[in-house]
N, C-alpha and C. Protein backbone atom coordinates (compact mmCIF):
# COMPACT_ATOMS: atom_id res chain seq x y z
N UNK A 1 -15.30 1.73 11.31
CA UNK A 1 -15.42 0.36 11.74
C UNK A 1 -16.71 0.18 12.54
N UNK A 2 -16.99 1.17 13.24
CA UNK A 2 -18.24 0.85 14.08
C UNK A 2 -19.81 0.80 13.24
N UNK A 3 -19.32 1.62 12.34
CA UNK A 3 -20.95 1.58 11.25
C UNK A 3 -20.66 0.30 10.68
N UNK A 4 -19.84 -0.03 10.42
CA UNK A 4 -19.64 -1.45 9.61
C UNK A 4 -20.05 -2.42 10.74
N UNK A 5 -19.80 -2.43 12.00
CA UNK A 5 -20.11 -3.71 12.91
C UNK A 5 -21.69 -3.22 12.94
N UNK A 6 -22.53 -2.26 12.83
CA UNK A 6 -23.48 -2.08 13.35
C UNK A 6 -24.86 -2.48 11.92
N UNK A 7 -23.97 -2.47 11.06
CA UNK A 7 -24.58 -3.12 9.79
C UNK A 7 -24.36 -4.31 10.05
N UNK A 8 -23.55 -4.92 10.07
CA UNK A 8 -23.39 -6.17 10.03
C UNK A 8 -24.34 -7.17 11.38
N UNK A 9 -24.52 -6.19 12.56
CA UNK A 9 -25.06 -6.59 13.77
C UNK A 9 -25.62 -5.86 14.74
N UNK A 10 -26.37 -5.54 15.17
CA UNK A 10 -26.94 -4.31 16.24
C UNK A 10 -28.24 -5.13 16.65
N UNK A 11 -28.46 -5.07 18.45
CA UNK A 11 -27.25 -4.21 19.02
C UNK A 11 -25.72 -5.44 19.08
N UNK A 12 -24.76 -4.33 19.43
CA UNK A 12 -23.47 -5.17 19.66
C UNK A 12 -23.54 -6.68 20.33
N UNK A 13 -22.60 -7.51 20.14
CA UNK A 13 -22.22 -8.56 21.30
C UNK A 13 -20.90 -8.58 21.68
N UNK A 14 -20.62 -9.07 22.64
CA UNK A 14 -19.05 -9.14 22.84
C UNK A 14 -18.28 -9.88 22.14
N UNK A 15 -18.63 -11.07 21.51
CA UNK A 15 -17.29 -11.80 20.55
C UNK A 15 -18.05 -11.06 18.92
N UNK A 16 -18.40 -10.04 18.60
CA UNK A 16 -18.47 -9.70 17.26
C UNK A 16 -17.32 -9.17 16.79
N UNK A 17 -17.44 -10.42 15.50
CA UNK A 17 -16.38 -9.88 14.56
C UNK A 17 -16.39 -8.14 14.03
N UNK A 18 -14.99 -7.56 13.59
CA UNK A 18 -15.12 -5.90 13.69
C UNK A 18 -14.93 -6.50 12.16
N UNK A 19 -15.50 -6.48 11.23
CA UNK A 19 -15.23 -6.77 9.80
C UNK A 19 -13.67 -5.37 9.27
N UNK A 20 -13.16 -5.73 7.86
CA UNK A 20 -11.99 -5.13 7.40
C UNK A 20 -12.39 -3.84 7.07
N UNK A 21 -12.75 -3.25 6.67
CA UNK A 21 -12.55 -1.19 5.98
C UNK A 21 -12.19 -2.10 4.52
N UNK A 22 -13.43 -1.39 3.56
CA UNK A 22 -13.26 -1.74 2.62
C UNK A 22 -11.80 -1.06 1.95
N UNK A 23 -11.67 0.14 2.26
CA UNK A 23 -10.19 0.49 1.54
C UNK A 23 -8.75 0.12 1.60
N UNK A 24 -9.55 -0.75 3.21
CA UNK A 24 -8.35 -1.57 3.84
C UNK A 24 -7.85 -2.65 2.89
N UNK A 25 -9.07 -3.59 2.20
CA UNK A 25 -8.96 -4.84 1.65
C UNK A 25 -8.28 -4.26 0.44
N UNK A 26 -8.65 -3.03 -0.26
CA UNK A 26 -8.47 -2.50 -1.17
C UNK A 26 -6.92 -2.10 -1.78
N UNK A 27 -6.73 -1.53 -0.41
CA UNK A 27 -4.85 -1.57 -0.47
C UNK A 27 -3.87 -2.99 -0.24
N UNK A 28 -5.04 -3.55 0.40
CA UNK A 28 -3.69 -5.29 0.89
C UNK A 28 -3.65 -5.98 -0.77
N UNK A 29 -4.97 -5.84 -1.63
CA UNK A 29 -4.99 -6.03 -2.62
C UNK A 29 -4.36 -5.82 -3.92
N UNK A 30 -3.84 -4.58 -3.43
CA UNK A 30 -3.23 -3.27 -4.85
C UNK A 30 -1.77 -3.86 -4.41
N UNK A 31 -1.04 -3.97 -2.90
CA UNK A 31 0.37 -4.90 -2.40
C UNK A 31 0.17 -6.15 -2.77
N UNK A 32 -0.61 -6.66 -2.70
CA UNK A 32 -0.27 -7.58 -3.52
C UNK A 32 -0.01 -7.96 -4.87
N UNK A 33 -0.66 -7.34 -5.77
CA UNK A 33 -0.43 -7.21 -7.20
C UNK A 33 0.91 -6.47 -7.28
N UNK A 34 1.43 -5.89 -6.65
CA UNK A 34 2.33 -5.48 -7.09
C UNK A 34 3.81 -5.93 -6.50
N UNK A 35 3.37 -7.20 -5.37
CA UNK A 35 4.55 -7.99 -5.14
C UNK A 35 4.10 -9.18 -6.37
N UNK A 36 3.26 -9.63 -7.09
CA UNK A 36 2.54 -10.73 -8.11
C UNK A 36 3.73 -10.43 -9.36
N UNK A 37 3.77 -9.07 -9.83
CA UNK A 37 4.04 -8.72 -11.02
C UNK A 37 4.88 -7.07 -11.23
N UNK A 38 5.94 -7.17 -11.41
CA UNK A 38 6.64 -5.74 -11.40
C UNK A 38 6.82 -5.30 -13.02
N UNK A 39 5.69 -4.75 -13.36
CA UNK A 39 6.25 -4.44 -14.82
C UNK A 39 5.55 -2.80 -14.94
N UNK A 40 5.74 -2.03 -16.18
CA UNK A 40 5.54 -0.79 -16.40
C UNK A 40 3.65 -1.08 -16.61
N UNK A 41 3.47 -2.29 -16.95
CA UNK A 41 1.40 -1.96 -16.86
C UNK A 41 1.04 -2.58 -15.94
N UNK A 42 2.05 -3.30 -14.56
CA UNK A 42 1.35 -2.95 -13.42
C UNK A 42 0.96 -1.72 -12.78
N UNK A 43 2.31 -1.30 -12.79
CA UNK A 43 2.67 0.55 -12.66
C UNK A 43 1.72 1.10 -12.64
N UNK A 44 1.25 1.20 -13.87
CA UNK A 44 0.20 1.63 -14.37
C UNK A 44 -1.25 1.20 -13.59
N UNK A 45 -1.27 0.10 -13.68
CA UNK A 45 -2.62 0.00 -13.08
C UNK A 45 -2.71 0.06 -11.41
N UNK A 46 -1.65 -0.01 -10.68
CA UNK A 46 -1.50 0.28 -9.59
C UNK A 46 -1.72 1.80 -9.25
N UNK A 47 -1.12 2.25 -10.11
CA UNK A 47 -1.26 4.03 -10.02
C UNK A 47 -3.44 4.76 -10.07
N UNK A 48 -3.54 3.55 -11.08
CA UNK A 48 -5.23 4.09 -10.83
C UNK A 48 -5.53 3.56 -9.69
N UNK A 49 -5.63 2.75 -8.69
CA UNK A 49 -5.57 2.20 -7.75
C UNK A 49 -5.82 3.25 -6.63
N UNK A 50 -3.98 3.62 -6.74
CA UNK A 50 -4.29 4.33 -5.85
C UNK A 50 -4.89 5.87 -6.06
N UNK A 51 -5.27 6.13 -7.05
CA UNK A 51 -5.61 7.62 -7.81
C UNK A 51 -7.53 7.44 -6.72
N UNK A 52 -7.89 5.91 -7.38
CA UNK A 52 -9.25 5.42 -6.44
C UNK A 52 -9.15 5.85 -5.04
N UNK A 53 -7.92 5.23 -4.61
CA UNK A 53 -8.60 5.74 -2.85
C UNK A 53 -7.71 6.91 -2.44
N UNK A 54 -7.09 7.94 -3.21
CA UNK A 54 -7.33 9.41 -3.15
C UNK A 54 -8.55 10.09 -3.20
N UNK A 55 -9.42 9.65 -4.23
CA UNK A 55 -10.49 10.04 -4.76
C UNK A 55 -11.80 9.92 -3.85
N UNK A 56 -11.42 8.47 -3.13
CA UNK A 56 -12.29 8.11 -2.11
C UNK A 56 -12.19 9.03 -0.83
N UNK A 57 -11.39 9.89 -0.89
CA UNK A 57 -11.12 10.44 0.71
C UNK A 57 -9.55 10.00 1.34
N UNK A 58 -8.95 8.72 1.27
CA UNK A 58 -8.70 8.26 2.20
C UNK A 58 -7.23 9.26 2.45
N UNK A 59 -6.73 9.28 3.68
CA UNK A 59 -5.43 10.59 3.09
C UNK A 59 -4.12 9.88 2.82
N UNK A 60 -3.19 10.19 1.70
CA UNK A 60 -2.23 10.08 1.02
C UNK A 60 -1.44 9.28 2.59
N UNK A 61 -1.17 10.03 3.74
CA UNK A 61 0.03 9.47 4.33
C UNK A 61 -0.56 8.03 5.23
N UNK A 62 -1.71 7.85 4.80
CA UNK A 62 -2.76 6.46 5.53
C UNK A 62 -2.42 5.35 4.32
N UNK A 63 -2.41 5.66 2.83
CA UNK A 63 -2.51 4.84 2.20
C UNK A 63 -0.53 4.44 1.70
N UNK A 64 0.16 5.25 2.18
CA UNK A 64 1.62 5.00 2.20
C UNK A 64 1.86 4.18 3.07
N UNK A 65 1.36 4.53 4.29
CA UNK A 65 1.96 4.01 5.38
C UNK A 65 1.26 2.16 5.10
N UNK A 66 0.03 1.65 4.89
CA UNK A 66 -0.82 0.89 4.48
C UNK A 66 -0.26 0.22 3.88
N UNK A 67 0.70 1.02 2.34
CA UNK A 67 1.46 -0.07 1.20
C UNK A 67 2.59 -0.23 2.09
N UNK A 68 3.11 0.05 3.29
CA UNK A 68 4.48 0.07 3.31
C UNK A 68 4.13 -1.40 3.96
N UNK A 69 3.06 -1.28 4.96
CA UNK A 69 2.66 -2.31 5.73
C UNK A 69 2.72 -3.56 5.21
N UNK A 70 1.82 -3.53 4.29
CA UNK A 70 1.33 -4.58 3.75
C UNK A 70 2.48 -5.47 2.52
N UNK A 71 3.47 -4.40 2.10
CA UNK A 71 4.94 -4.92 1.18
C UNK A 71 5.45 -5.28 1.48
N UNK A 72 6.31 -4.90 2.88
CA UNK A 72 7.09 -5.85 4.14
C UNK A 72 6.25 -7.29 4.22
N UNK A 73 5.06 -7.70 4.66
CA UNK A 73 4.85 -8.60 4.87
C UNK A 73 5.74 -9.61 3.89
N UNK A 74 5.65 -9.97 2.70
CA UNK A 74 6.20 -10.29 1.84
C UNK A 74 7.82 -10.19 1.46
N UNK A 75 8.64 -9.63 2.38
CA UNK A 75 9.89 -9.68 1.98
C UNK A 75 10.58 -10.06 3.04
N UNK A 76 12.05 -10.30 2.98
CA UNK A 76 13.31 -10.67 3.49
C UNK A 76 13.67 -9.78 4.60
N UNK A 77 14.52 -9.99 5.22
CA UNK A 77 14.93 -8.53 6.56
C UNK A 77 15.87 -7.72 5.27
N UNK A 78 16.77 -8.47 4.77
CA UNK A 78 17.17 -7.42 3.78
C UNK A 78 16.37 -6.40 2.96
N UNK A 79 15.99 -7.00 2.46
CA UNK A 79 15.11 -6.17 1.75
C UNK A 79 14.20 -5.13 1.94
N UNK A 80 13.31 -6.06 3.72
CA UNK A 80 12.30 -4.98 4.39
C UNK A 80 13.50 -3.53 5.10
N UNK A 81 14.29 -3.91 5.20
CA UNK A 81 15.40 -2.81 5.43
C UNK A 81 15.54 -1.70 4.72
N UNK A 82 15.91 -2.13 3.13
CA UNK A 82 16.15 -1.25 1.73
C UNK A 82 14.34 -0.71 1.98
N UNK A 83 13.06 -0.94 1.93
CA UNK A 83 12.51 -0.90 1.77
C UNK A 83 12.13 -0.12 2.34
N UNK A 84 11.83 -0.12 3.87
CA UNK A 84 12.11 1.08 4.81
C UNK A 84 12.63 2.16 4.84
N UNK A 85 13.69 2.13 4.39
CA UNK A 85 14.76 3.33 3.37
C UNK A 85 14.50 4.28 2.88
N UNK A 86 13.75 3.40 1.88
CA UNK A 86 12.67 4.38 0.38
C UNK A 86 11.55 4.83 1.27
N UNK A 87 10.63 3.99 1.73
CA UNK A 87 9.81 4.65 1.99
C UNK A 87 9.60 5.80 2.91
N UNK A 88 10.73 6.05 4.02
CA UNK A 88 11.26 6.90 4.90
C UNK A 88 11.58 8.75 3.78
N UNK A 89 12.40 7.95 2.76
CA UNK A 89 12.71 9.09 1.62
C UNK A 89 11.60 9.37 0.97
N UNK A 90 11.02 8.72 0.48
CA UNK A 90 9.30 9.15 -0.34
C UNK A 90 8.45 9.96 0.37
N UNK A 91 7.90 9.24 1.55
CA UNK A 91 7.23 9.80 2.79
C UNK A 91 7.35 11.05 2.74
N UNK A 92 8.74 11.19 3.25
CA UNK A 92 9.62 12.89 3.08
C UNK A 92 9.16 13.56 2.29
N UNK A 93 9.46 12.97 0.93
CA UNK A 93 9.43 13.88 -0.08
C UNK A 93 7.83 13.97 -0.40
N UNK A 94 7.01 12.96 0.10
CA UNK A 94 5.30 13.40 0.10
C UNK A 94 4.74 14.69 0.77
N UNK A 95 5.48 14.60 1.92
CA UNK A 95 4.88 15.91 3.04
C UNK A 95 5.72 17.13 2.51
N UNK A 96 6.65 17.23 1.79
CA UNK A 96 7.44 18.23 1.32
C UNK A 96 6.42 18.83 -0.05
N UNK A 97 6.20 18.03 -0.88
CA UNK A 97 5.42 18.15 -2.37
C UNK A 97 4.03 18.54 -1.95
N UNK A 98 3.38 18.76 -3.23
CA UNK A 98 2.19 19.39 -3.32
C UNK A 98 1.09 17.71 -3.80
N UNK A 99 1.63 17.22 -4.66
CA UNK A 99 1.77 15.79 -5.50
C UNK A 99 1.95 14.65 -5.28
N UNK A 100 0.48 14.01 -4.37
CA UNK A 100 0.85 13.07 -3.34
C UNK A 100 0.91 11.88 -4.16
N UNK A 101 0.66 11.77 -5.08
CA UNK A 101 0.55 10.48 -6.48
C UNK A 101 1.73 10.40 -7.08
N UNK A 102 2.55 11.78 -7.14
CA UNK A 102 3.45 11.18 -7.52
C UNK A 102 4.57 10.71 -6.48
N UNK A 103 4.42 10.45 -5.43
CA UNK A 103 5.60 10.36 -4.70
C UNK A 103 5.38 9.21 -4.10
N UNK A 104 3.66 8.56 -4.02
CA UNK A 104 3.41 7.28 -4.14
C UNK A 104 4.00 6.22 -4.94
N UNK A 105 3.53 6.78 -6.34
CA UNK A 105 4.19 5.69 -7.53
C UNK A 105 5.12 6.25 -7.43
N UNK A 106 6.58 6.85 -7.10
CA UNK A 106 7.67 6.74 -7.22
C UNK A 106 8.46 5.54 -6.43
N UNK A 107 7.78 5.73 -5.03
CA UNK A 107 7.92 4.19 -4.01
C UNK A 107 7.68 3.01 -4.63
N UNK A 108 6.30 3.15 -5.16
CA UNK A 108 6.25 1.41 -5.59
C UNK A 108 7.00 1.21 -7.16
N UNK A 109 7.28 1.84 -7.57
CA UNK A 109 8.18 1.81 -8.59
C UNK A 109 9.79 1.68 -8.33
N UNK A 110 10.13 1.57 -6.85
CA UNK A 110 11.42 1.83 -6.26
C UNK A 110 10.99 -0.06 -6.16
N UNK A 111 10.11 0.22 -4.92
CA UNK A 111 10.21 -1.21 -4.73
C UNK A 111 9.70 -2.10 -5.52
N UNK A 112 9.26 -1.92 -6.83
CA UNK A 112 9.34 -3.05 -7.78
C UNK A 112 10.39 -3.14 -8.80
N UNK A 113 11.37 -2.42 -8.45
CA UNK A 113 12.83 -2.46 -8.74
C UNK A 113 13.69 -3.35 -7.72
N UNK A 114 13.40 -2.58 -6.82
CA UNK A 114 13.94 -3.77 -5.47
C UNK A 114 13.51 -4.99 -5.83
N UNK A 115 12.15 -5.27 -5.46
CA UNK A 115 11.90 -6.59 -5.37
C UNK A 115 11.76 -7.69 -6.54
N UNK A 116 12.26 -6.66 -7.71
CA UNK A 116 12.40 -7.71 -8.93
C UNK A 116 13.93 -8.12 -8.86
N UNK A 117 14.49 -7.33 -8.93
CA UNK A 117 16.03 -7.36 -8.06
C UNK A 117 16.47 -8.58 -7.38
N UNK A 118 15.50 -8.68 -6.43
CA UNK A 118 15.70 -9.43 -5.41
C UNK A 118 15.46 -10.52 -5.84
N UNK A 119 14.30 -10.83 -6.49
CA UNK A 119 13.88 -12.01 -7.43
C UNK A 119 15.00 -12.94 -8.23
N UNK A 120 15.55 -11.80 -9.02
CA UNK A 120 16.71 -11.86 -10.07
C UNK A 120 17.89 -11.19 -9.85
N UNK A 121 18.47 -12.11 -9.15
CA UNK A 121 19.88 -10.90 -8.49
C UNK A 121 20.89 -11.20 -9.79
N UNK A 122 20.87 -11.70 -10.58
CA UNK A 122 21.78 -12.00 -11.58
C UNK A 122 21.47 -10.99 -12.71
N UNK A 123 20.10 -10.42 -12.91
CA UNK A 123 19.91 -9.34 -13.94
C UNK A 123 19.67 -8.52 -13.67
């Protein structure tokens, strides 16, 4: 954040804006598409997504914690409850595994079950 304010402005001032972390915008972006649309070629394209900001560095339990953040915004107390749940169990099972991708898309594949669910409680 500080190389980013210092591009953006140097030297400092006191009301400067701290601009977003591009990987930041990057993940509020990838939650959102995937509260937009729950199907098997979002899945999919969510999964390169996040395969990108593995690739970028960023670490697996930053970009979990990030989707968990940013998915709650968007839901019910019910739901952010169930949701919490999974991601508590995934999490787990991330720091347990070798296979941090897959235990990613297993979450958002939970919760785009949930939250289509929730959408359509009749089907």
């Amino acid at each position: 954040m500080l190389e980013a304010c210092k591009v953006q402005q140097y030297p400092f001032t006191v009301g400067q804006d701290v601009p977003e972390i591009d990987w930041q915008v990057f993940l509020r972006e990838t939650a959102n598409q995937i509260v937009q649309e729950q199907s098997p070629a979002k899945l999919e394209a969510v999964r390169e997504r996040l395969y990108e900001l593995l690739s970028q560095g960023v670490p697996s339990d930053v970009i979990f914690r990030g989707l968990v953040e940013n998915l709650v915004k968007n839901c019910d107390m019910s739901l952010k409850t169930q949701t919490l749940n999974f991601a508590s169990l995934y999490e787990h099972r991330m720091q347990q595994g070798s296979k941090h991708i897959f235990h990613l898309e297993a979450f958002v594949a939970q919760f785009m079950a949930l939250y289509k669910k929730f959408l359509n409680p009749a089907s």
